[in-house]
C-alpha atoms as a PDB file:
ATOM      1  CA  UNK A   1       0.000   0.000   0.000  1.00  0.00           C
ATOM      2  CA  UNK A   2       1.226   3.282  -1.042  1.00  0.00           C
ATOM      3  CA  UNK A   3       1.119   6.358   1.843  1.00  0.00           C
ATOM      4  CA  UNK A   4       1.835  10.204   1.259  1.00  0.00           C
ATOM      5  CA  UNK A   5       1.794  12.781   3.505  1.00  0.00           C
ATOM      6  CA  UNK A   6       1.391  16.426   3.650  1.00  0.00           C
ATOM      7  CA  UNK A   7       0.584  19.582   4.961  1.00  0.00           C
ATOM      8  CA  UNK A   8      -2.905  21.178   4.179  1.00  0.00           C
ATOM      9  CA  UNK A   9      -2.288  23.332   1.394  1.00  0.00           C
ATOM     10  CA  UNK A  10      -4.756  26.114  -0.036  1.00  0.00           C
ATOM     11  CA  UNK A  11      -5.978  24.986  -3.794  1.00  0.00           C
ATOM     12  CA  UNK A  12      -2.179  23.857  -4.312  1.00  0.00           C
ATOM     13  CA  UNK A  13      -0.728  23.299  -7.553  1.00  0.00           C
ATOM     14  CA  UNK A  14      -0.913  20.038  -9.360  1.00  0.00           C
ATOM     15  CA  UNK A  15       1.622  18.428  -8.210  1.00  0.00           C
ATOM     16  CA  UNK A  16       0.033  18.035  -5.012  1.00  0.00           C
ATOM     17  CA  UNK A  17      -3.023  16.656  -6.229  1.00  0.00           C
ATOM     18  CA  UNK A  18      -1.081  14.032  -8.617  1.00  0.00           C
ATOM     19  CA  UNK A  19       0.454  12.840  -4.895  1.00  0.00           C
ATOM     20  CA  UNK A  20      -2.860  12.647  -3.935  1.00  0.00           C
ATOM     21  CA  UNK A  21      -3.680  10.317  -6.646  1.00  0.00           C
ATOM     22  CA  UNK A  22      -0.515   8.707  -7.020  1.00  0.00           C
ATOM     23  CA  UNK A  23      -1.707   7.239  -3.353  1.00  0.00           C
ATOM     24  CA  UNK A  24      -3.514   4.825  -1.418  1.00  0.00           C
ATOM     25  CA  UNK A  25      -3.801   6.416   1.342  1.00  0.00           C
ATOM     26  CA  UNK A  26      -3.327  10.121   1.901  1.00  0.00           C
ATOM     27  CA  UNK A  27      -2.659  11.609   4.907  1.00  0.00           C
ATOM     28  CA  UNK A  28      -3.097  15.450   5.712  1.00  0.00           C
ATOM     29  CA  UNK A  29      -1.608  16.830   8.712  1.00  0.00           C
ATOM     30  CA  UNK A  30      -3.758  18.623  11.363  1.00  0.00           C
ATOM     31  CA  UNK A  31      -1.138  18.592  14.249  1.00  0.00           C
ATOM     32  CA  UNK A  32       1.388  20.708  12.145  1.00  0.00           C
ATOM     33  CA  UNK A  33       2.882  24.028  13.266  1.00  0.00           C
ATOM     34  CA  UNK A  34       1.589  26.787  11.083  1.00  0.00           C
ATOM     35  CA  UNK A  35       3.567  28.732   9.232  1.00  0.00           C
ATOM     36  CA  UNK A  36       3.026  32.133   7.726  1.00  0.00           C
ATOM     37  CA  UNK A  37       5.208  32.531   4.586  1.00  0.00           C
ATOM     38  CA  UNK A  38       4.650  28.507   3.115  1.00  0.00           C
ATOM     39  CA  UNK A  39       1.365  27.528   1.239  1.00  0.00           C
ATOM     40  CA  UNK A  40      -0.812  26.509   3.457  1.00  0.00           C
ATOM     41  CA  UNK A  41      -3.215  29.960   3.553  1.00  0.00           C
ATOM     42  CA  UNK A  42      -2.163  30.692  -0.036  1.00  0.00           C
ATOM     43  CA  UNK A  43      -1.736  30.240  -3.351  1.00  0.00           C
ATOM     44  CA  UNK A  44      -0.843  31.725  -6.969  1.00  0.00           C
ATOM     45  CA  UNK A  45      -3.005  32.366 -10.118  1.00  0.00           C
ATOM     46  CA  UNK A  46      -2.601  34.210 -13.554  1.00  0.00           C
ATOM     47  CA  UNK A  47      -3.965  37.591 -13.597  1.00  0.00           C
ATOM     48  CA  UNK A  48      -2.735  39.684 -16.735  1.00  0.00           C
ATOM     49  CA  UNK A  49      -0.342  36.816 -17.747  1.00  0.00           C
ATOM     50  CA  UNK A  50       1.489  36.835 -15.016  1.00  0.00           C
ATOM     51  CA  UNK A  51       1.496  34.756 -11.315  1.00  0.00           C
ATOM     52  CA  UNK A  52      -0.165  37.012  -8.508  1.00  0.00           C
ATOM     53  CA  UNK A  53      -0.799  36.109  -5.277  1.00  0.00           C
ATOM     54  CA  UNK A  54      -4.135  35.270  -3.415  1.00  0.00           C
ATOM     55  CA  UNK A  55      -4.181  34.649   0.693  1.00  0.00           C
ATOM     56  CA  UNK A  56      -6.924  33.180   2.981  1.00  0.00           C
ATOM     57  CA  UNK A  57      -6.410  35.570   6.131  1.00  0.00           C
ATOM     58  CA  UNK A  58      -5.761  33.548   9.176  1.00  0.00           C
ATOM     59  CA  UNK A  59      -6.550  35.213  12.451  1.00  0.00           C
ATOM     60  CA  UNK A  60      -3.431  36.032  14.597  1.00  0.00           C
ATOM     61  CA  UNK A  61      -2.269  33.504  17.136  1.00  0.00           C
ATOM     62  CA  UNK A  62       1.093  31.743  19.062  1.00  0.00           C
ATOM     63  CA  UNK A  63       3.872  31.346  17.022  1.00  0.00           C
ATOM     64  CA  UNK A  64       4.062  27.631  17.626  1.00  0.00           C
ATOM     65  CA  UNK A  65       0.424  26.897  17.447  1.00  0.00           C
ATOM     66  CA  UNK A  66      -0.625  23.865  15.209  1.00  0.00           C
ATOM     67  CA  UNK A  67      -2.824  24.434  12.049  1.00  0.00           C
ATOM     68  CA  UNK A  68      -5.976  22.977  13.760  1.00  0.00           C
ATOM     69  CA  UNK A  69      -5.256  25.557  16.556  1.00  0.00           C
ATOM     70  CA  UNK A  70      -5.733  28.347  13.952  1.00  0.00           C
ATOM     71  CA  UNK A  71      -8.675  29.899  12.434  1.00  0.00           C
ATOM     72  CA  UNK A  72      -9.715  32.006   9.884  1.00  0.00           C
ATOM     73  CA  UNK A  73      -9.974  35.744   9.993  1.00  0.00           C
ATOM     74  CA  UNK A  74     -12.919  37.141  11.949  1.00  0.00           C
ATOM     75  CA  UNK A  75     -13.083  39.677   8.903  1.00  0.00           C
ATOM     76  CA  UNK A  76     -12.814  37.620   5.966  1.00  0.00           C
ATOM     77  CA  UNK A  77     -15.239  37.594   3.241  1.00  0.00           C
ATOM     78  CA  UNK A  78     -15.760  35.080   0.909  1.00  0.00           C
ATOM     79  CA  UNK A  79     -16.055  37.561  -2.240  1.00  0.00           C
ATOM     80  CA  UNK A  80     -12.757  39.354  -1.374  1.00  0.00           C
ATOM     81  CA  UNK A  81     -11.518  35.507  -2.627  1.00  0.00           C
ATOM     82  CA  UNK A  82     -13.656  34.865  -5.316  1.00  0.00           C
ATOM     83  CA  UNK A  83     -14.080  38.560  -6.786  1.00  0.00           C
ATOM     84  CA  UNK A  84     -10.161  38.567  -8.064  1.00  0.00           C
ATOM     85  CA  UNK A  85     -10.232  35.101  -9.228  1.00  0.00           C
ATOM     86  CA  UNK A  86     -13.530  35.733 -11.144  1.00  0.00           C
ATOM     87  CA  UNK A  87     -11.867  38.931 -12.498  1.00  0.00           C
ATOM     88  CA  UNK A  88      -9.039  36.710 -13.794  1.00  0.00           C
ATOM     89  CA  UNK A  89     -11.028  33.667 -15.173  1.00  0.00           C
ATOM     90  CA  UNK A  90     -14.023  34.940 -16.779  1.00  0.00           C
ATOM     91  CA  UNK A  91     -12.871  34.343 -20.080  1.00  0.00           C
ATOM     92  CA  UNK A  92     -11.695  30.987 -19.336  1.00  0.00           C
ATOM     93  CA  UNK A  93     -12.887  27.968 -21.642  1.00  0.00           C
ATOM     94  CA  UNK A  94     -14.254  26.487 -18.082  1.00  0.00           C
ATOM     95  CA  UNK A  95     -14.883  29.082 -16.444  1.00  0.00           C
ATOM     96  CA  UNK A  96     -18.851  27.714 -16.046  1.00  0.00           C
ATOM     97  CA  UNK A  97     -17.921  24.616 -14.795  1.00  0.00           C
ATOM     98  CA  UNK A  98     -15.134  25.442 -12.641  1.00  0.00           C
ATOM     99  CA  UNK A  99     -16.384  28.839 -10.523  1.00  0.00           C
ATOM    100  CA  UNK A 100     -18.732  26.938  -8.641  1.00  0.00           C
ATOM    101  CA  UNK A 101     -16.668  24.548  -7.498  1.00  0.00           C
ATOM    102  CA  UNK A 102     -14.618  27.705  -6.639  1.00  0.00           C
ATOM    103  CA  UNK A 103     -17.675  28.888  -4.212  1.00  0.00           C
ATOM    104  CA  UNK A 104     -17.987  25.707  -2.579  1.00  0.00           C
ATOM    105  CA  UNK A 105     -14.793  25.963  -1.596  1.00  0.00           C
ATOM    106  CA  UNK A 106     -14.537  29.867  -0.711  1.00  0.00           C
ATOM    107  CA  UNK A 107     -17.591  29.969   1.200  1.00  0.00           C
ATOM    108  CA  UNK A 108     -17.436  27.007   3.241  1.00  0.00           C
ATOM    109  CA  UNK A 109     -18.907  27.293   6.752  1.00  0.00           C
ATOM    110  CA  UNK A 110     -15.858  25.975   8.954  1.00  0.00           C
ATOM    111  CA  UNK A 111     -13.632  29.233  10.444  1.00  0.00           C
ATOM    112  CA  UNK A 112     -10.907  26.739  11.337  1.00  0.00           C
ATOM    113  CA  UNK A 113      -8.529  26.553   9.347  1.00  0.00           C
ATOM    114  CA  UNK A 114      -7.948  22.961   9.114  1.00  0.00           C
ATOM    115  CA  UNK A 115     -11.594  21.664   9.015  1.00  0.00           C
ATOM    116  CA  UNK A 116     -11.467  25.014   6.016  1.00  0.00           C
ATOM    117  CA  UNK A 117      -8.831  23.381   4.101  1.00  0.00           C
ATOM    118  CA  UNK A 118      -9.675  20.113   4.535  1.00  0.00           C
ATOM    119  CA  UNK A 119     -13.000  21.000   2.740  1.00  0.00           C
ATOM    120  CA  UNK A 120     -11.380  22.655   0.158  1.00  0.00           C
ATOM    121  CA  UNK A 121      -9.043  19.197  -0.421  1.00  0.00           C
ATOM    122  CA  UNK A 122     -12.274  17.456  -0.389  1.00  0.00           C
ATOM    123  CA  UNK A 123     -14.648  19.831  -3.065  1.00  0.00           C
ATOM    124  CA  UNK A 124     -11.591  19.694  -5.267  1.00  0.00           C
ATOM    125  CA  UNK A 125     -10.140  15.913  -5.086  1.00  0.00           C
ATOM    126  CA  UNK A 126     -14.334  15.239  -5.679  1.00  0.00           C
ATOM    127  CA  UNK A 127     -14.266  17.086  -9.096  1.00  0.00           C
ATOM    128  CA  UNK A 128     -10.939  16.135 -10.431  1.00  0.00           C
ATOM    129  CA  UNK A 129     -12.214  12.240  -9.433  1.00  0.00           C
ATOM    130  CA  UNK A 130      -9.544  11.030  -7.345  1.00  0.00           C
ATOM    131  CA  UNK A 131     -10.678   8.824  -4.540  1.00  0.00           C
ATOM    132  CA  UNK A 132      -8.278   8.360  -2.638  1.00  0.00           C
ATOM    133  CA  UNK A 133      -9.339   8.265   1.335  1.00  0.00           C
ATOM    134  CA  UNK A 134      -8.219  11.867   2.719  1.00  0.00           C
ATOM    135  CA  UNK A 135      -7.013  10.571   6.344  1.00  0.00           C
ATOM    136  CA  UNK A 136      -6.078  13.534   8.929  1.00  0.00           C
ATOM    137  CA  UNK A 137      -2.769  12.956  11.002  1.00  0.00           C
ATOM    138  CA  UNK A 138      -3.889  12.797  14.261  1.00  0.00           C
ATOM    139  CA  UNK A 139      -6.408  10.037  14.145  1.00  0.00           C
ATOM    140  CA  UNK A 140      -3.760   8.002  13.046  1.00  0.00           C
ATOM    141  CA  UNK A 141      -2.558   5.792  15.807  1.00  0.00           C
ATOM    142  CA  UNK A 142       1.084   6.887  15.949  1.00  0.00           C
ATOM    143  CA  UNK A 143       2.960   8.575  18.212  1.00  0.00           C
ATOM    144  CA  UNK A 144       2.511  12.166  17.135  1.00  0.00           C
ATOM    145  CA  UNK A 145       5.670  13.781  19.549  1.00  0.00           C
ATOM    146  CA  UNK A 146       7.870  12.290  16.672  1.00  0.00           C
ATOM    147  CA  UNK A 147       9.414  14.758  14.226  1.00  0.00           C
ATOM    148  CA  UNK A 148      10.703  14.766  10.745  1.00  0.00           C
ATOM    149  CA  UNK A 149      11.360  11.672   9.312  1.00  0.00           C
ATOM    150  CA  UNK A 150      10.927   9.443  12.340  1.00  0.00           C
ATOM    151  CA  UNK A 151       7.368  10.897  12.577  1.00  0.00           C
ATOM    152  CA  UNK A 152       6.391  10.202   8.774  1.00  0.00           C
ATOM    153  CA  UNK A 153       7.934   6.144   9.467  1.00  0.00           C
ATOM    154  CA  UNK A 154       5.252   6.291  12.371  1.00  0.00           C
ATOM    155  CA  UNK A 155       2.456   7.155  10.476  1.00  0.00           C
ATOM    156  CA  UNK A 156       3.550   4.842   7.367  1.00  0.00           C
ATOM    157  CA  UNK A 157       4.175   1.965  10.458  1.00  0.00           C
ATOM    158  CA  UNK A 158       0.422   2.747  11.605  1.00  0.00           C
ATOM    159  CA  UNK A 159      -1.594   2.591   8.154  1.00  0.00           C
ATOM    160  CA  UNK A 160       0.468  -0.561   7.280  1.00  0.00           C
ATOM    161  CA  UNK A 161       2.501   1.128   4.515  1.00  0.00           C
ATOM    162  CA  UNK A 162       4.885  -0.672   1.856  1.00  0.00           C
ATOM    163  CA  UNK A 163       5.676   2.257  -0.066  1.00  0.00           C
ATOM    164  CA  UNK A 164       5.938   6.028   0.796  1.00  0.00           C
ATOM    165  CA  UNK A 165       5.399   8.778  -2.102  1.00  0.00           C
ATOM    166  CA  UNK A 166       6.705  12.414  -1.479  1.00  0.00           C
ATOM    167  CA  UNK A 167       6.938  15.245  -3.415  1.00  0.00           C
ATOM    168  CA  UNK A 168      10.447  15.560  -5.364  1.00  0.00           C
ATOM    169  CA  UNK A 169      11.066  18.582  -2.800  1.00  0.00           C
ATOM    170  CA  UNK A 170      11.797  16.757  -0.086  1.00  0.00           C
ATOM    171  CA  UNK A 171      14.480  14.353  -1.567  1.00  0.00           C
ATOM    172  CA  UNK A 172      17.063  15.075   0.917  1.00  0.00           C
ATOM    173  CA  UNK A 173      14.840  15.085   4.162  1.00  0.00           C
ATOM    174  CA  UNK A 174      14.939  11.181   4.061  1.00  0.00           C
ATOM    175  CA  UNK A 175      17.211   8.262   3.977  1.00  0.00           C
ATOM    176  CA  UNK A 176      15.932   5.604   1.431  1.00  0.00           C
ATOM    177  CA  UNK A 177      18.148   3.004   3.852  1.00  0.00           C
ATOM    178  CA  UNK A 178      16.061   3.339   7.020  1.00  0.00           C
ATOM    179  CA  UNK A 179      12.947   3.160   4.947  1.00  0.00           C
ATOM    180  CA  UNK A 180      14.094   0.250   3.653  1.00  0.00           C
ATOM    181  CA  UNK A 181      14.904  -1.099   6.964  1.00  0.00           C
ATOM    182  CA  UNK A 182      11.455  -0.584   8.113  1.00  0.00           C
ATOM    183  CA  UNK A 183      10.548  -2.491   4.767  1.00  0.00           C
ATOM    184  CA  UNK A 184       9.060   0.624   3.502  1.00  0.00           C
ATOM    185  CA  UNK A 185       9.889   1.863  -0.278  1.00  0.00           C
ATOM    186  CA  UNK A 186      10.716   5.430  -0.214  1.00  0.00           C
ATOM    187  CA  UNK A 187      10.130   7.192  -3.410  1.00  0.00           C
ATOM    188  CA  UNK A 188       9.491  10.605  -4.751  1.00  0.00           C
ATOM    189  CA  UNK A 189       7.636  12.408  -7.461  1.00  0.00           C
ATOM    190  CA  UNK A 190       8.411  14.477  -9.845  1.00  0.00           C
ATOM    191  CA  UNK A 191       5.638  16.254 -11.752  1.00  0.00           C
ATOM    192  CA  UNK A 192       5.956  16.913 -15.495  1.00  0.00           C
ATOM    193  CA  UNK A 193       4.246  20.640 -15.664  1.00  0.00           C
ATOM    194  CA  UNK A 194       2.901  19.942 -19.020  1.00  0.00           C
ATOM    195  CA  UNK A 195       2.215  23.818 -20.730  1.00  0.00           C
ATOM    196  CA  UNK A 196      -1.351  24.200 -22.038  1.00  0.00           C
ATOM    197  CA  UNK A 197      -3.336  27.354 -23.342  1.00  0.00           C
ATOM    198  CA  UNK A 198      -3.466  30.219 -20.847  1.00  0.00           C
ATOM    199  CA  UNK A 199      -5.543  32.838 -23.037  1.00  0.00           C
ATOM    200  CA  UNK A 200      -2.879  34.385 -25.904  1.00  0.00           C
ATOM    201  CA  UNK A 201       0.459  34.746 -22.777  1.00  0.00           C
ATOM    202  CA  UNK A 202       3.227  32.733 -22.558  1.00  0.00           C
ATOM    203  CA  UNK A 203       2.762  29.656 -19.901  1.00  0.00           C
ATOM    204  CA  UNK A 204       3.151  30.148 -16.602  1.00  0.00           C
ATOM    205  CA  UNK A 205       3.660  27.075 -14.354  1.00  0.00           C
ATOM    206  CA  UNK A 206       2.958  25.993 -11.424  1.00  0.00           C
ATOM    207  CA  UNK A 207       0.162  27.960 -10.786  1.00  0.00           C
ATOM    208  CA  UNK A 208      -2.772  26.950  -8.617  1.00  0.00           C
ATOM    209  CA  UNK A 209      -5.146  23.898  -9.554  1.00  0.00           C
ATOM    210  CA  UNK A 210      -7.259  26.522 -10.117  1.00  0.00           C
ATOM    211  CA  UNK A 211      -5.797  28.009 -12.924  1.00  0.00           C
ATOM    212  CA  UNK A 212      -5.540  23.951 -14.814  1.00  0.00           C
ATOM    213  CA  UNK A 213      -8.724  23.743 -14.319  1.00  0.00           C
ATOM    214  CA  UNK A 214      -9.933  26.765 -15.763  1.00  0.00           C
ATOM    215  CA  UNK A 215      -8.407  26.301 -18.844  1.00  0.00           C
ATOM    216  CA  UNK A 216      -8.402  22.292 -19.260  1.00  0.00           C
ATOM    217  CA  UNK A 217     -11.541  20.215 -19.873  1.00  0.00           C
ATOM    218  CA  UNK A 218     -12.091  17.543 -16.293  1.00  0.00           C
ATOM    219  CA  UNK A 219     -11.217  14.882 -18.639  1.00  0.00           C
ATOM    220  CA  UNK A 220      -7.952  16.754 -19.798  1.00  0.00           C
ATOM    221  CA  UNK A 221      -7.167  17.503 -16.397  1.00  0.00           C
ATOM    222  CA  UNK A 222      -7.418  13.817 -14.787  1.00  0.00           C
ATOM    223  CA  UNK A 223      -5.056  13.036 -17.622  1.00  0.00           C
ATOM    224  CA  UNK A 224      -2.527  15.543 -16.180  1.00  0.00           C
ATOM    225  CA  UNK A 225      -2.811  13.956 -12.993  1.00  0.00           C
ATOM    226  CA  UNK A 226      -0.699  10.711 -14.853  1.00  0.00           C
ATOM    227  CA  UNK A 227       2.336  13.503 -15.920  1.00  0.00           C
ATOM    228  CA  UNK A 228       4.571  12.551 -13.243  1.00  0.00           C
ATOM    229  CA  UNK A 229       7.982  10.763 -13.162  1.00  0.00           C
ATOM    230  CA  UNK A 230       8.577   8.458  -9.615  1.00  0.00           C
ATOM    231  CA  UNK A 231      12.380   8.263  -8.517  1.00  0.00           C
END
């Protein structure tokens, strides 16, 4: 059985989703610290062919507090969000199809931020039609006061793992030996960004999954979810 693990991330870009997909299980940590300047309140798009940034506010709190100790801005509204990205998008072949699955997301009920984002993985994962079972970190039976690597062999120990998929980023956070030992394959993927047709600019990628999906077809796009390379 094939495990990956990750932080929440806000409408990530496809790479994340191909993990996702790529698994068996897929566990999404709750009992992570937050932190400000990664991806897990934001995210880029295209507006006037070029990558711009949009940001779910998250209400101040402790430094070290976990993500499911967070919550969202007392201040945020949902069309602040969705105003922009309908701005950028309107002309979009999928436009139609895709927005609402945009206000699903933006206007979920939750104002913490994990049970937020977790929603968000969920609405998405739904349209692009990957099944794979979304598990959150801390219902895992592990021990959870592990760190790093140590803490990832846990949770891969606990859900009976074989193999363990990460993104290509974190290559040199683990040592393919003590996987093995553990008799647990480690390997890593490496997603191909194929370009496709973003209005008349030159590609820009990386972008959100909400940019692929605005200009790819759902068909097209679960066929981008196969573009990946495991090392």
């Amino acid at each position: 059985m094939t495990v990956a693990i990750m932080q929440p991330y806000f409408l990530p870009y496809i790479g994340y989703w191909q993990l996702m997909a790529a698994a068996d299980r897929f566990v999404v940590y709750d009992n992570v610290q937050f932190t400000k300047k990664g991806w897990i309140n934001r995210n880029r798009f295209l507006r006037n062919g070029s990558a711009a940034v949009f940001t779910l506010p998250v209400k101040q709190g402790p430094h070290a507090s976990q993500v499911v100790e967070r919550a969202i801005a007392d201040d945020f509204r949902p069309d602040t969000l969705l105003q922009p990205l309908a701005a950028a998008y309107r002309k979009a072949p999928f436009f139609g199809a895709v927005f609402p699955v945009l206000q699903e997301v933006v206007t979920a009920a939750p104002r913490n931020l994990f049970a937020y984002l977790h929603h968000s993985l969920t609405v998405v994962a739904r349209y692009l039609g990957i099944t794979t079972p979304i598990i959150v970190s801390s219902t895992v039976d592990a021990d959870h006061r592990l760190a790093s690597e140590q803490r990832v062999l846990a949770l891969c120990g606990a859900l009976g793992a074989t193999r363990y998929v990460n993104s290509i980023g974190g290559r040199d956070l683990y040592s393919p030996r003590t996987f093995e030992q553990r008799g647990i394959e480690l390997t890593f993927l490496r997603p191909r960004l194929l370009p496709y047709q973003q209005y008349d600019h030159p590609f820009v990628a990386g972008l959100s999954i909400v940019d692929v999906m605005m200009f790819n077809s759902s068909e097209a796009v679960r066929e981008m979810l196969g573009a990946y390379d495991l090392l």
